[in-house]
C-alpha atoms as a PDB file:
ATOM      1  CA  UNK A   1     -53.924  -1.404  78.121  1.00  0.00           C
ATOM      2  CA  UNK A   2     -50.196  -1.768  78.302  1.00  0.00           C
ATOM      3  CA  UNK A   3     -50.547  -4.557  76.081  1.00  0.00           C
ATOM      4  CA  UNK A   4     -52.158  -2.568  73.590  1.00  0.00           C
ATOM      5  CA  UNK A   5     -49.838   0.414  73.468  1.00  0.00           C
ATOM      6  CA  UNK A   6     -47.138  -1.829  72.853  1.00  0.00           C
ATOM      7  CA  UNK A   7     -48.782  -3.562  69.749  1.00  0.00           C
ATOM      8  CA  UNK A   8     -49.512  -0.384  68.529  1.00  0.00           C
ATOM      9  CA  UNK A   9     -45.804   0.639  68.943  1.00  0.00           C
ATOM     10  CA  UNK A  10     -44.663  -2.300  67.200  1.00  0.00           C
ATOM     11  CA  UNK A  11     -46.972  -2.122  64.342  1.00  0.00           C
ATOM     12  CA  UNK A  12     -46.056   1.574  63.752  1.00  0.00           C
ATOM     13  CA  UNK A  13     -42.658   0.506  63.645  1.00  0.00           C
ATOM     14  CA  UNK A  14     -43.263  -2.287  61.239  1.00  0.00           C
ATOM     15  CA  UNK A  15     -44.901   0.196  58.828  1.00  0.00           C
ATOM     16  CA  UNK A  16     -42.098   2.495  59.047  1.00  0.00           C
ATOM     17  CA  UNK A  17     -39.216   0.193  58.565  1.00  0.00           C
ATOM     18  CA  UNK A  18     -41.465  -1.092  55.593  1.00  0.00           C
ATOM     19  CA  UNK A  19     -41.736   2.297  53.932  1.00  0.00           C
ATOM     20  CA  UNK A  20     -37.785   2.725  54.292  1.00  0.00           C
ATOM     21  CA  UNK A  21     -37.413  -0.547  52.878  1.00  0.00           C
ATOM     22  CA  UNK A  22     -39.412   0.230  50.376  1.00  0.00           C
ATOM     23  CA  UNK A  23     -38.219   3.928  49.326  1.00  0.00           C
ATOM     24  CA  UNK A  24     -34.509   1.995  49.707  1.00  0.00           C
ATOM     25  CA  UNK A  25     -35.598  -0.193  46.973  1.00  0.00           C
ATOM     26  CA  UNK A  26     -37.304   2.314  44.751  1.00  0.00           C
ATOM     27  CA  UNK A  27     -34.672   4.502  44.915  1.00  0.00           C
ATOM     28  CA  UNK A  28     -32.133   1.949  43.605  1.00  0.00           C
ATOM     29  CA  UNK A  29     -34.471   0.440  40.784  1.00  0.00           C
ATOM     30  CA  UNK A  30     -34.514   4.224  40.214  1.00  0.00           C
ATOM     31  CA  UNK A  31     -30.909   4.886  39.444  1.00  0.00           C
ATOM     32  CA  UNK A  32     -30.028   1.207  38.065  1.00  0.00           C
ATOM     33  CA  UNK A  33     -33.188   2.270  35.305  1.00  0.00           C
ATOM     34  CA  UNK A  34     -31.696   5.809  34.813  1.00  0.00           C
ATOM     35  CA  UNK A  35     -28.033   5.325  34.585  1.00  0.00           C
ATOM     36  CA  UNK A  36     -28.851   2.393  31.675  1.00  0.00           C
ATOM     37  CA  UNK A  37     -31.081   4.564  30.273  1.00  0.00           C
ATOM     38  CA  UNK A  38     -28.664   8.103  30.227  1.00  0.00           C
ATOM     39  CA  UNK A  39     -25.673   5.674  29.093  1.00  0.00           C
ATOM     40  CA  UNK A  40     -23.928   8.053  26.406  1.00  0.00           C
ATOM     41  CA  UNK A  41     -21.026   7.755  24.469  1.00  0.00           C
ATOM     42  CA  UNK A  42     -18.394   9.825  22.861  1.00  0.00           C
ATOM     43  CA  UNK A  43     -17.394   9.682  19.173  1.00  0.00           C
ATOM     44  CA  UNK A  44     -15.949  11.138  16.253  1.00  0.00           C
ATOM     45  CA  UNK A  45     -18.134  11.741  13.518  1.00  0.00           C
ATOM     46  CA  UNK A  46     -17.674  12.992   9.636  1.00  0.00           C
ATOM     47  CA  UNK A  47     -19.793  14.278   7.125  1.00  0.00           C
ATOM     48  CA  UNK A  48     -20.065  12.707   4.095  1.00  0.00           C
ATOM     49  CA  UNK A  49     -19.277  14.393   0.901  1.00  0.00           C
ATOM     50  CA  UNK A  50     -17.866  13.189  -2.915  1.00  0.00           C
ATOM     51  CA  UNK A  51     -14.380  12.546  -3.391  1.00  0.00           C
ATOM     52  CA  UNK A  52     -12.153  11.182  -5.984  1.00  0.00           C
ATOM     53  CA  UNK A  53     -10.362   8.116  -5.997  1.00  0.00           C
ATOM     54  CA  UNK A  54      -7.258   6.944  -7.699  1.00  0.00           C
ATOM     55  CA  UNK A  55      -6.329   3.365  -7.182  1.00  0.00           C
ATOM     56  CA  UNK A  56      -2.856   2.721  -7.931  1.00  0.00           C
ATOM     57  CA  UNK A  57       0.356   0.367  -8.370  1.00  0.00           C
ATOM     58  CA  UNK A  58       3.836   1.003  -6.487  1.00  0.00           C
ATOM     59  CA  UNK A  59       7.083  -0.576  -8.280  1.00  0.00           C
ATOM     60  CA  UNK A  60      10.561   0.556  -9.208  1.00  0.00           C
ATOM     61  CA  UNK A  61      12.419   0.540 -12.287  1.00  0.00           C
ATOM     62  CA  UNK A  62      15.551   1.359 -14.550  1.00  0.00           C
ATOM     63  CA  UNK A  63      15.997   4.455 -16.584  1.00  0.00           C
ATOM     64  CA  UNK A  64      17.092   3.493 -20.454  1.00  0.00           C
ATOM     65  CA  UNK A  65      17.882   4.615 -23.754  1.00  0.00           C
ATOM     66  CA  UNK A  66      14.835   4.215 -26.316  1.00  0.00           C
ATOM     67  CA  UNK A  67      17.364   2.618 -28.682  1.00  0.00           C
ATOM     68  CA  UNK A  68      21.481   1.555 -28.028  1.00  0.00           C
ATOM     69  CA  UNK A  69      23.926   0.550 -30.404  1.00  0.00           C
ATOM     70  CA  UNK A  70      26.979  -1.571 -29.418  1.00  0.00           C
ATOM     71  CA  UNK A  71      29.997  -0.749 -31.494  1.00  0.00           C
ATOM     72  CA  UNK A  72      32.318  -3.453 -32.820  1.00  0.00           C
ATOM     73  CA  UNK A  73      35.619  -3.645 -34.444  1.00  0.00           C
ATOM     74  CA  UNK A  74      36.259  -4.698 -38.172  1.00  0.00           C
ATOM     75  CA  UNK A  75      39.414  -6.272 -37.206  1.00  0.00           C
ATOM     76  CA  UNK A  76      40.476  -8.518 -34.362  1.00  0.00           C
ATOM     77  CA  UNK A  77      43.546  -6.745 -32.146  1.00  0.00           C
ATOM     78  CA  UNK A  78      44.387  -4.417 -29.711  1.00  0.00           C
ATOM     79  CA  UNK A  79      43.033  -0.960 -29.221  1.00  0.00           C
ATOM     80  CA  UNK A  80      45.882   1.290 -30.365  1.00  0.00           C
ATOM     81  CA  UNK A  81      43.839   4.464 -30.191  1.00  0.00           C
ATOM     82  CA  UNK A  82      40.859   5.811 -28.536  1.00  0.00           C
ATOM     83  CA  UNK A  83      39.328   9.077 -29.718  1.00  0.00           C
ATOM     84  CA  UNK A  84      36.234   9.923 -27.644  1.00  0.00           C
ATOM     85  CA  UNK A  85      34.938   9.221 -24.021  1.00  0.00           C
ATOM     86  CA  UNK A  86      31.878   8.420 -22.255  1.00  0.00           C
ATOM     87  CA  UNK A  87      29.531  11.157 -22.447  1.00  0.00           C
ATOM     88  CA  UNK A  88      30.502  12.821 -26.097  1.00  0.00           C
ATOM     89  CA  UNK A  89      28.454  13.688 -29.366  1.00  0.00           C
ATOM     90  CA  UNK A  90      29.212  11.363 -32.077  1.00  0.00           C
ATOM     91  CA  UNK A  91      27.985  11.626 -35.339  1.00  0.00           C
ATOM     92  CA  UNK A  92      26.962   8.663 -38.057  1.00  0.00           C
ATOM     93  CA  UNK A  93      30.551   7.271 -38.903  1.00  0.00           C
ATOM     94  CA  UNK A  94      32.883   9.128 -37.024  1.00  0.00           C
ATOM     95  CA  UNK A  95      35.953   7.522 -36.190  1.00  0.00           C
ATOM     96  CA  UNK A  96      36.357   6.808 -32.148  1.00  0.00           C
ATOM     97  CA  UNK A  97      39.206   3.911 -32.160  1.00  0.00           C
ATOM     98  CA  UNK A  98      41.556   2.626 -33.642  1.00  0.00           C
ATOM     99  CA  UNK A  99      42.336  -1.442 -33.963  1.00  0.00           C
ATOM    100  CA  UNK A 100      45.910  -2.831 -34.578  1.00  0.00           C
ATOM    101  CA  UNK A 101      45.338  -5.950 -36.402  1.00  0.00           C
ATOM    102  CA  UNK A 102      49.427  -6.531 -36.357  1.00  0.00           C
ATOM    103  CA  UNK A 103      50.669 -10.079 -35.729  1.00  0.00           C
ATOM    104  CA  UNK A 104      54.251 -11.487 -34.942  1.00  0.00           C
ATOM    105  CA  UNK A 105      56.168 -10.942 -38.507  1.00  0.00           C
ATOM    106  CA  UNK A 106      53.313  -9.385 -39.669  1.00  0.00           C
ATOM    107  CA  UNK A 107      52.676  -5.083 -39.770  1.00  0.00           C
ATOM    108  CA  UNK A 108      48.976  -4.151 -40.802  1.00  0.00           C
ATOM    109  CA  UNK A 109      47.628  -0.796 -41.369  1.00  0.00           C
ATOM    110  CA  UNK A 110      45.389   0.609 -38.203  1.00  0.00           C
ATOM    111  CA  UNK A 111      41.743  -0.875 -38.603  1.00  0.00           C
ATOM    112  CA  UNK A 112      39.740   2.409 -37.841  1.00  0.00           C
ATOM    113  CA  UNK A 113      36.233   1.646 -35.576  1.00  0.00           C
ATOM    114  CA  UNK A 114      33.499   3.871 -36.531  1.00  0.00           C
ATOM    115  CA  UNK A 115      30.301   4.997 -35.099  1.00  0.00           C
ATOM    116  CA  UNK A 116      27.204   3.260 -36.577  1.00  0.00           C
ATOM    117  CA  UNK A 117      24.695   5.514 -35.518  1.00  0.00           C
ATOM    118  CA  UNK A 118      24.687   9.042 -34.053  1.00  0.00           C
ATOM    119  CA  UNK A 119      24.336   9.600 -30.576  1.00  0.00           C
ATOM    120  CA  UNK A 120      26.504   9.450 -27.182  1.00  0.00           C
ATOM    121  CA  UNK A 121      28.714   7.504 -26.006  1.00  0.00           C
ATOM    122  CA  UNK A 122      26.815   5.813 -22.712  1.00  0.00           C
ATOM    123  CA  UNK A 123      30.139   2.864 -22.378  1.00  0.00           C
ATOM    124  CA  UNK A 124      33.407   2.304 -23.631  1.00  0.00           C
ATOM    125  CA  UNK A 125      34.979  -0.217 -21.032  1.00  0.00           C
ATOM    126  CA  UNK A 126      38.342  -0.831 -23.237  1.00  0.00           C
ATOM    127  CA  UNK A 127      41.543   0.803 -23.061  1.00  0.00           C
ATOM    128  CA  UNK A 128      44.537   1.095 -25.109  1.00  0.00           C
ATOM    129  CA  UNK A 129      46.336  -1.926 -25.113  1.00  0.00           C
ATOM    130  CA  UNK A 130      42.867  -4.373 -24.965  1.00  0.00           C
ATOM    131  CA  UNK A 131      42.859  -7.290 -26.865  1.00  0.00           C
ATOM    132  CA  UNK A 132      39.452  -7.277 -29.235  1.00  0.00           C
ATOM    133  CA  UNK A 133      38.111  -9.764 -31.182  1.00  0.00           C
ATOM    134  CA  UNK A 134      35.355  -9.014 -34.230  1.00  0.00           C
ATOM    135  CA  UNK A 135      32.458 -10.078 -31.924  1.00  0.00           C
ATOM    136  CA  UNK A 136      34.180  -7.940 -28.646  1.00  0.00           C
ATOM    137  CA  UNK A 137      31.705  -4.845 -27.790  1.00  0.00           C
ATOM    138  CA  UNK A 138      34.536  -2.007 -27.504  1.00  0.00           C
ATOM    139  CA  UNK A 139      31.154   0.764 -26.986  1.00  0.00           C
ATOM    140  CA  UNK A 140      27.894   1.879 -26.761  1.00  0.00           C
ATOM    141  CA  UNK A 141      26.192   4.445 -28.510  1.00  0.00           C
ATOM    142  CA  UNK A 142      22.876   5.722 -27.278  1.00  0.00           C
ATOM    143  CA  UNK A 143      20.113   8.395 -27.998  1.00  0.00           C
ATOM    144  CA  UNK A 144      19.879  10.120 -24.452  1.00  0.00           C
ATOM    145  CA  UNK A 145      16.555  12.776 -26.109  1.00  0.00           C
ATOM    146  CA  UNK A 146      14.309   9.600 -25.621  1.00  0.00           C
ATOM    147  CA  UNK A 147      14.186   7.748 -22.535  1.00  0.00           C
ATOM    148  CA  UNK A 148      12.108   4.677 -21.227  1.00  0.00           C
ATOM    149  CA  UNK A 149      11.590   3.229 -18.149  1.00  0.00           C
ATOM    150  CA  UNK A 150      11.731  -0.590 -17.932  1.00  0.00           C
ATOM    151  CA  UNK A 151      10.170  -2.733 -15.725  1.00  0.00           C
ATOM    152  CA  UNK A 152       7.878  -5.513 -14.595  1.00  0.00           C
ATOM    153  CA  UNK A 153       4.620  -6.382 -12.924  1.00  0.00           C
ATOM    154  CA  UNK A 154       3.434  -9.462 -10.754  1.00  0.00           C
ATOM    155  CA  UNK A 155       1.251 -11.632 -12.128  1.00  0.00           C
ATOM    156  CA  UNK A 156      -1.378 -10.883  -9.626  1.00  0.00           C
ATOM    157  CA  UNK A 157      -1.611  -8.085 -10.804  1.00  0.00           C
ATOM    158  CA  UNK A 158      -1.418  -7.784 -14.680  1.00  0.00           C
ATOM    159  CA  UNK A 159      -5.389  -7.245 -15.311  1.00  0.00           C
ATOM    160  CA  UNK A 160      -5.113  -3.658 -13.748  1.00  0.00           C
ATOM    161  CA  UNK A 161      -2.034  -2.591 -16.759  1.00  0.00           C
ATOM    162  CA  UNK A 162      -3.771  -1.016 -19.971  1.00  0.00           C
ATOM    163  CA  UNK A 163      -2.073   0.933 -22.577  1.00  0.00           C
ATOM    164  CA  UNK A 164      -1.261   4.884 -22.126  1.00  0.00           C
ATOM    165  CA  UNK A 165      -1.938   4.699 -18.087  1.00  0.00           C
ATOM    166  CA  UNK A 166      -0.475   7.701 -16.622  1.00  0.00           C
ATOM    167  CA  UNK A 167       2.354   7.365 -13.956  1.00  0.00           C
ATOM    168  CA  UNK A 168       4.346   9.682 -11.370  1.00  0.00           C
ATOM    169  CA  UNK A 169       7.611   9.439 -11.393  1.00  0.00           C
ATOM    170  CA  UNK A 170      10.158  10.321  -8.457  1.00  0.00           C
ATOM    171  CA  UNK A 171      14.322   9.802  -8.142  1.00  0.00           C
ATOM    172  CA  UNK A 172      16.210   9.320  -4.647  1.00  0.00           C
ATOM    173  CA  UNK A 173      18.496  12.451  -6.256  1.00  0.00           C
ATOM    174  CA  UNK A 174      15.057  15.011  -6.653  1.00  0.00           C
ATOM    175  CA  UNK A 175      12.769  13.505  -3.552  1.00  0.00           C
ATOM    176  CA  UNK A 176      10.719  16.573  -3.611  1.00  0.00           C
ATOM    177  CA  UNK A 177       9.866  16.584  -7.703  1.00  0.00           C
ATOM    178  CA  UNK A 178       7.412  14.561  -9.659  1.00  0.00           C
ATOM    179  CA  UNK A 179       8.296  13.737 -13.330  1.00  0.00           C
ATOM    180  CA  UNK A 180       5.319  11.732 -15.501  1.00  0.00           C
ATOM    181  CA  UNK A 181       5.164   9.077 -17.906  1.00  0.00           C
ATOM    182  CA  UNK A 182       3.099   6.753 -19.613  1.00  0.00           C
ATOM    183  CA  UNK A 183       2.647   3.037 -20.530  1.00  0.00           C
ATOM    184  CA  UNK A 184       4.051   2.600 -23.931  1.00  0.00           C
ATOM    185  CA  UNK A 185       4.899  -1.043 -24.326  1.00  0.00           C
ATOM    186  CA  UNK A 186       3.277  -4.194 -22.536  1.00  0.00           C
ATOM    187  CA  UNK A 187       4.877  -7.929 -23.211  1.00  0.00           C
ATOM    188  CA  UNK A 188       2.197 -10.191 -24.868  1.00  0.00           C
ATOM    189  CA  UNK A 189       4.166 -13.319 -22.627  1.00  0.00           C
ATOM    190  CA  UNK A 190       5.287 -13.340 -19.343  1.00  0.00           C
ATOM    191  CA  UNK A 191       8.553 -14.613 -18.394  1.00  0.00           C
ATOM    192  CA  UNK A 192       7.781 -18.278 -16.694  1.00  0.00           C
ATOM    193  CA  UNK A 193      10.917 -17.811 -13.790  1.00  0.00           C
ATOM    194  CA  UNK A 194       9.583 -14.496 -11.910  1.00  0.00           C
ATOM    195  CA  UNK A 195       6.177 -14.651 -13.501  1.00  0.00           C
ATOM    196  CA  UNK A 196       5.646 -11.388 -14.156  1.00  0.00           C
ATOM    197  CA  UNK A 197       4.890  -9.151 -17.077  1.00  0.00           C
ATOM    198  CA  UNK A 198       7.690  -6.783 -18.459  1.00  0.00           C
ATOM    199  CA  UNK A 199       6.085  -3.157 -19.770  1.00  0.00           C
ATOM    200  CA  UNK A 200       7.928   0.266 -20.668  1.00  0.00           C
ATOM    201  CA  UNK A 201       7.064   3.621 -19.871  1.00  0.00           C
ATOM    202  CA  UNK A 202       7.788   6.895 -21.498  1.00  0.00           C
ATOM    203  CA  UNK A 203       9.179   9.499 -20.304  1.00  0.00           C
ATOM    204  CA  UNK A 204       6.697  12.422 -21.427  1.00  0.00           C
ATOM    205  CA  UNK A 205       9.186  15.384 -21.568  1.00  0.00           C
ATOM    206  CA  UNK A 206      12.883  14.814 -21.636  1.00  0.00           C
ATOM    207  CA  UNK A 207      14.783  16.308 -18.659  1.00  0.00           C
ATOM    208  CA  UNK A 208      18.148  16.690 -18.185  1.00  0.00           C
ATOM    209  CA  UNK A 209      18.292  15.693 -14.498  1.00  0.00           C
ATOM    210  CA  UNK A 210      17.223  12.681 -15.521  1.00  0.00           C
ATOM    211  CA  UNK A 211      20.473  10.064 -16.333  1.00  0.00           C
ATOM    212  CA  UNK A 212      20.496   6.932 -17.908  1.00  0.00           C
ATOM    213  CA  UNK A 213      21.039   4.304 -15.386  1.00  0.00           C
ATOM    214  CA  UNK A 214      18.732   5.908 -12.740  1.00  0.00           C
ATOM    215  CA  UNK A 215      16.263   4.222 -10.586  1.00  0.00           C
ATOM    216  CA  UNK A 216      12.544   5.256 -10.390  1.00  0.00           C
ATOM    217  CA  UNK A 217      10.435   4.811  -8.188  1.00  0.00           C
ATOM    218  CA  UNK A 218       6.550   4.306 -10.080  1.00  0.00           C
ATOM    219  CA  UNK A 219       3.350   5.424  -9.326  1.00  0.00           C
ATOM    220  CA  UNK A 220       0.882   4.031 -11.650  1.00  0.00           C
ATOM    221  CA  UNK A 221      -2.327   4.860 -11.253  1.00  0.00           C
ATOM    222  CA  UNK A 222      -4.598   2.066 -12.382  1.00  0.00           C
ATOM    223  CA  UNK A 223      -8.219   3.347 -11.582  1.00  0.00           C
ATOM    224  CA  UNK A 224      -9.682   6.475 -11.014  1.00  0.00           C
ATOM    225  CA  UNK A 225     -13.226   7.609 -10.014  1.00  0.00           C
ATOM    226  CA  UNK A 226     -15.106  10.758  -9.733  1.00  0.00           C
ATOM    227  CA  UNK A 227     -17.741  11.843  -7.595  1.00  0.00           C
ATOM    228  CA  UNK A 228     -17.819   8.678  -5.400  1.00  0.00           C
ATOM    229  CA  UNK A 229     -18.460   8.877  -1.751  1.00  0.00           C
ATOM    230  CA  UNK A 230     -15.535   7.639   0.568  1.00  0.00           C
ATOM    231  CA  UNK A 231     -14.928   7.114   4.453  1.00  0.00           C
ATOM    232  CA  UNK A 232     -11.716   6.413   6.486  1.00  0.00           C
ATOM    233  CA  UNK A 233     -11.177   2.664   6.741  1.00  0.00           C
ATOM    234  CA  UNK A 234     -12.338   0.868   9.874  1.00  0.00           C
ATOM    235  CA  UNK A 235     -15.802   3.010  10.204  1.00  0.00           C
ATOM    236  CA  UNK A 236     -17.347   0.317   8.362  1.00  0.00           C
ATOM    237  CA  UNK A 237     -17.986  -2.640  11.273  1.00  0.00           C
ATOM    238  CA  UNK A 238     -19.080  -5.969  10.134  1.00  0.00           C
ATOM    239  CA  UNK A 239     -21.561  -8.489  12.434  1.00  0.00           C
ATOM    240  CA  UNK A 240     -23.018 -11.613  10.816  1.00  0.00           C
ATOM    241  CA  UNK A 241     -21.485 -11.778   7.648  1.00  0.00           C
ATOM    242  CA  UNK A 242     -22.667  -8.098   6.127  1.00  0.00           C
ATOM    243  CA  UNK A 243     -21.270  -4.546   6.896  1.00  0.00           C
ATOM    244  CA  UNK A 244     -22.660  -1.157   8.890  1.00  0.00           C
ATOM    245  CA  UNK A 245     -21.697   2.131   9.566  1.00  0.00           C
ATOM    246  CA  UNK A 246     -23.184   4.160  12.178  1.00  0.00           C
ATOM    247  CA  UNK A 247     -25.428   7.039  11.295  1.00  0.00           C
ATOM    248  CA  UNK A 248     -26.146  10.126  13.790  1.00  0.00           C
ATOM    249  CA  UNK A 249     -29.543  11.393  14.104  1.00  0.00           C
ATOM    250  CA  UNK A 250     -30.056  14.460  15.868  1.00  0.00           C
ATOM    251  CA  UNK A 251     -32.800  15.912  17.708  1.00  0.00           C
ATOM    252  CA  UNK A 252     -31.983  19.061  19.918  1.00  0.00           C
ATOM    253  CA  UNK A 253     -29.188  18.448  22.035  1.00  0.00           C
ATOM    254  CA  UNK A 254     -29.884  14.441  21.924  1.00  0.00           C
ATOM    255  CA  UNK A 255     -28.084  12.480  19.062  1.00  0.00           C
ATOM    256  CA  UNK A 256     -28.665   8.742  18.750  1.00  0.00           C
ATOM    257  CA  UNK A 257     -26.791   6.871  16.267  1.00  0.00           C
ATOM    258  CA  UNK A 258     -29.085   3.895  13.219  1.00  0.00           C
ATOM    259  CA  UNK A 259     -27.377   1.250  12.700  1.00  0.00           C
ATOM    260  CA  UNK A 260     -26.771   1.571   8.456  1.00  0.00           C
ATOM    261  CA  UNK A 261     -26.481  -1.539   6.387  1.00  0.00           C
ATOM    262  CA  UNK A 262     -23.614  -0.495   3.798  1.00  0.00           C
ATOM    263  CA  UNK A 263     -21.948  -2.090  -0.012  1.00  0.00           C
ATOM    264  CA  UNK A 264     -18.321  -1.168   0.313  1.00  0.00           C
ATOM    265  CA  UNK A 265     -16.231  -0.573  -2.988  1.00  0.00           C
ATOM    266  CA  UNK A 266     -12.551  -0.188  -3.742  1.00  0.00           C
ATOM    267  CA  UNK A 267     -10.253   0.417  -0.760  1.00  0.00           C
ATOM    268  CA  UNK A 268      -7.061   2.858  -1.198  1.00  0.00           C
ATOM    269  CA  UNK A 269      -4.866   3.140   1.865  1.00  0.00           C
ATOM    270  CA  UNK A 270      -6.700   4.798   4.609  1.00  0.00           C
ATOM    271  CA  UNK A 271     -10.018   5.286   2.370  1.00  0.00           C
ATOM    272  CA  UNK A 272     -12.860   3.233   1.831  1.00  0.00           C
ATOM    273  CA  UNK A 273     -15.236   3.699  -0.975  1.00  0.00           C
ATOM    274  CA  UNK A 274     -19.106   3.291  -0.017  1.00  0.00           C
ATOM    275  CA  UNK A 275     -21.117   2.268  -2.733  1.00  0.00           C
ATOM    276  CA  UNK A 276     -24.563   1.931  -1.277  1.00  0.00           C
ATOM    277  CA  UNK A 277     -26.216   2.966   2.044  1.00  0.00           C
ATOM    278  CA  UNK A 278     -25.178   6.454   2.825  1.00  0.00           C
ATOM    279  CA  UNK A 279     -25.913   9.860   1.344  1.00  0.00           C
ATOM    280  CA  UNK A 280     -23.816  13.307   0.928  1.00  0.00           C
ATOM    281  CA  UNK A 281     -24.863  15.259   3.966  1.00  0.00           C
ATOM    282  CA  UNK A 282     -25.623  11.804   6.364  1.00  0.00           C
ATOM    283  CA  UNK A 283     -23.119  12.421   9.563  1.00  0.00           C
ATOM    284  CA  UNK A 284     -21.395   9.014  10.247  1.00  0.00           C
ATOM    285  CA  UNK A 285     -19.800   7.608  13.572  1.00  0.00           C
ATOM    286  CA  UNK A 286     -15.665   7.031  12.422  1.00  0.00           C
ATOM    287  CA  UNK A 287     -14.409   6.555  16.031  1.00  0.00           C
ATOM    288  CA  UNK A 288     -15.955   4.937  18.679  1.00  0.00           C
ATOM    289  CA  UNK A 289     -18.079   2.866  16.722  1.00  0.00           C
ATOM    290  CA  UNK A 290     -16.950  -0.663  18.210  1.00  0.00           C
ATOM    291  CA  UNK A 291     -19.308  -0.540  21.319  1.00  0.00           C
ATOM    292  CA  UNK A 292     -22.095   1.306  19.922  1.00  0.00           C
ATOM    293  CA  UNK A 293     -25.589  -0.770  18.766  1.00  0.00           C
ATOM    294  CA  UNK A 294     -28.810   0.572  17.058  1.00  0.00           C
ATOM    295  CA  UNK A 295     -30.458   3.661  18.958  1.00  0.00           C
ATOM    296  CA  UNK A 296     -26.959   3.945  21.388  1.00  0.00           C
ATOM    297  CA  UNK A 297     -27.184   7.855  22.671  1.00  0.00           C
ATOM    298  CA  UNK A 298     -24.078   9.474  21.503  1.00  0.00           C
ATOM    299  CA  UNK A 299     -22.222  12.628  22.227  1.00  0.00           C
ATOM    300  CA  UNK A 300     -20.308  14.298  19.717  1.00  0.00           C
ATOM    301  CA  UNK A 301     -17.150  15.454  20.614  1.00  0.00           C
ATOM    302  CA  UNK A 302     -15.775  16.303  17.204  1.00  0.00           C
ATOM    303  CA  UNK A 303     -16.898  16.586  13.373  1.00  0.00           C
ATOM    304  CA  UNK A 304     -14.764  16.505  10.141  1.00  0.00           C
ATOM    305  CA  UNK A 305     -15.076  16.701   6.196  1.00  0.00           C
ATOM    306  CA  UNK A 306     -13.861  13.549   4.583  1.00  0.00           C
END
C-alpha cells in the first residue's frame, strides 16, 4: 500500500514538472515568435510630388571689354606730354600724348598720339619721360557699355554648352546680388595644352557696379526639366545590380513598407530624379531605409514634401 502511494506521488510529480516544462517552453516559443513578428522600425518618409530641375555648370571667369583698342605712337621717343588718365571719355581722335621724336643734334616738332576710337581709357602704363618705340603700346582704349565674360570649359564637359544658355552671375564685391548673362560665343577648336573649350558670355544689362577686370563666379545652367518627380539622394538603395526605394502602405495604424523597383534620372546635388516606379501621392521611406526588406512593419515618425 505504501508502495503504491509513493508511485502515485511520484507520477503526479512527473506530470507536474512536465506541464511546467512544457508551459516554460511555450511561453518562450511564444515571445521569440512575437517579438520577430512585432519587430518595427522608425523612418522618415516623404511624399512625392513634381518638381523642377535645373542641372547646371560651376566655373569662374574674367570681366572684359566687348572690343579694346591699343594706342600707338607715330613716332619713336619719349613721352613729353600726357593729356588724359585712366578712367576718362575720349572721343575719335583726340589728342592724349605727346611724343618727342628729338635726337642728339637733332630738334623735331612734338609727334601728337591720338585716340583711334572713342571710348575710355582702361591703361596707360607710360609716363613722361618713357622711351616709346612705333610698335610700344603707350594705352588702351575700351568701350565699358558692353561687357563680356571670358572663359573656358573642360573637355568633359563641352556636350552640355549650346548657344544662348542662360547664366547667374555673382562678384566677391556684391555676394548677396545675382546679375545674368548669356552664351554668346563658343570656340569651334579647343586649345590642345588645357584642353578645354574657350566661350563668352554677355552681360544682359550693363551695370555700373560691374568693372572691367572683375572676377565672376558662373552659374550656367545646362538642363532644365519641368514637372519631373525628384527624391533626396540616398533613398534610392541598390541590391543585385538594380535600384529600390521603399514604399509605405498603410492600413489603420499598421504601415508596412513594398519594396519598389525604380529608373533613376539626372542627379543635382542633394536631388535625385526618378524616372520610373513611383507616382505623385506614393509616400516613400528617405531615412531608415538601409535595414528595411519587403513587408518590414514601419513606424512613421515624420513626413515631408519634397
Amino acid at each position: 500500500m505504501k508502495k503504491t502511494r509513493f508511485s502515485i506521488a511520484v507520477a503526479l510529480m512527473s506530470v507536474a514538472a512536465m506541464t511546467i516544462l512544457t508551459g516554460c517552453g511555450k511561453n518562450k516559443a511564444n515571445e521569440k515568435a512575437g517579438g520577430e513578428a512585432e519587430a518595427t522600425f522608425a523612418v522618415n518618409t516623404c511624399k512625392v510630388s513634381y518638381s523642377s530641375l535645373d542641372d547646371y555648370l560651376e566655373f569662374g571667369g574674367d570681366v572684359e571689354p566687348v572690343s579694346s583698342v591699343a594706342v600707338m605712337p607715330d613716332q619713336a621717343g619719349k613721352i613729353s606730354a600726357i593729356y588724359v588718365k585712366v578712367g576718362d571719355k575720349v572721343s575719335k581722335n583726340q589728342e592724349i600724348a605727346a611724343v618727342d621724336a628729338s635726337r642728339p643734334g637733332m630738334i623735331y616738332s612734338q609727334s601728337p598720339v591720338r585716340a583711334p576710337v572713342a571710348g575710355t581709357i582702361t591703361s596707360f602704363p607710360g609716363v613722361i619721360g618713357t622711351s616709346v618705340a612705333q610698335s610700344s603700346i603707350i594705352a588702351r582704349i575700351a568701350s565699358t557699355s558692353e561687357l563680356e565674360i571670358s572663359t573656358s570649359i573642360p573637355e568633359r564637359y563641352i556636350s552640355r554648352i549650346t548657344m544662348k544658355q542662360n547664366a547667374d552671375l555673382s562678384f566677391d564685391a556684391y555676394p548677396s546680388e545675382k546679375f545674368t548673362a548669356h552664351i554668346k560665343e563658343i570656340s569651334p577648336v579647343l586649345d590642345t595644352t588645357t584642353r578645354s573649350m574657350p566661350i563668352k558670355l554677355a552681360i544682359d544689362s550693363r551695370d555700373s557696379k560691374i568693372k572691367i577686370g572683375m572676377y565672376a563666379k558662373i552659374h550656367l545652367v545646362t538642363e532644365h526639366k519641368e514637372d519631373v518627380t525628384v527624391l533626396p539622394y540616398g533613398t534610392v538603395v541598390s541590391k543585385n545590380g538594380a535600384t529600390y526605394v521603399f514604399k509605405v502602405n498603410r492600413s489603420g495604424e499598421q504601415s508596412v513598407v513594398s519594396m519598389i523597383p525604380v529608373k533613376v534620372g539626372l542627379r543635382v546635388d542633394n536631388l535625385q530624379e526618378i524616372l520610373e516606379g513611383i507616382h505623385v501621392g506614393d509616400e516613400i521611406v528617405i531615412s531608415g531605409q538601409s535595414l528595411l526588406s519587403d513587408g518590414a512593419k514601419v513606424n512613421v515618425v515624420s513626413v515631408s514634401n519634397n
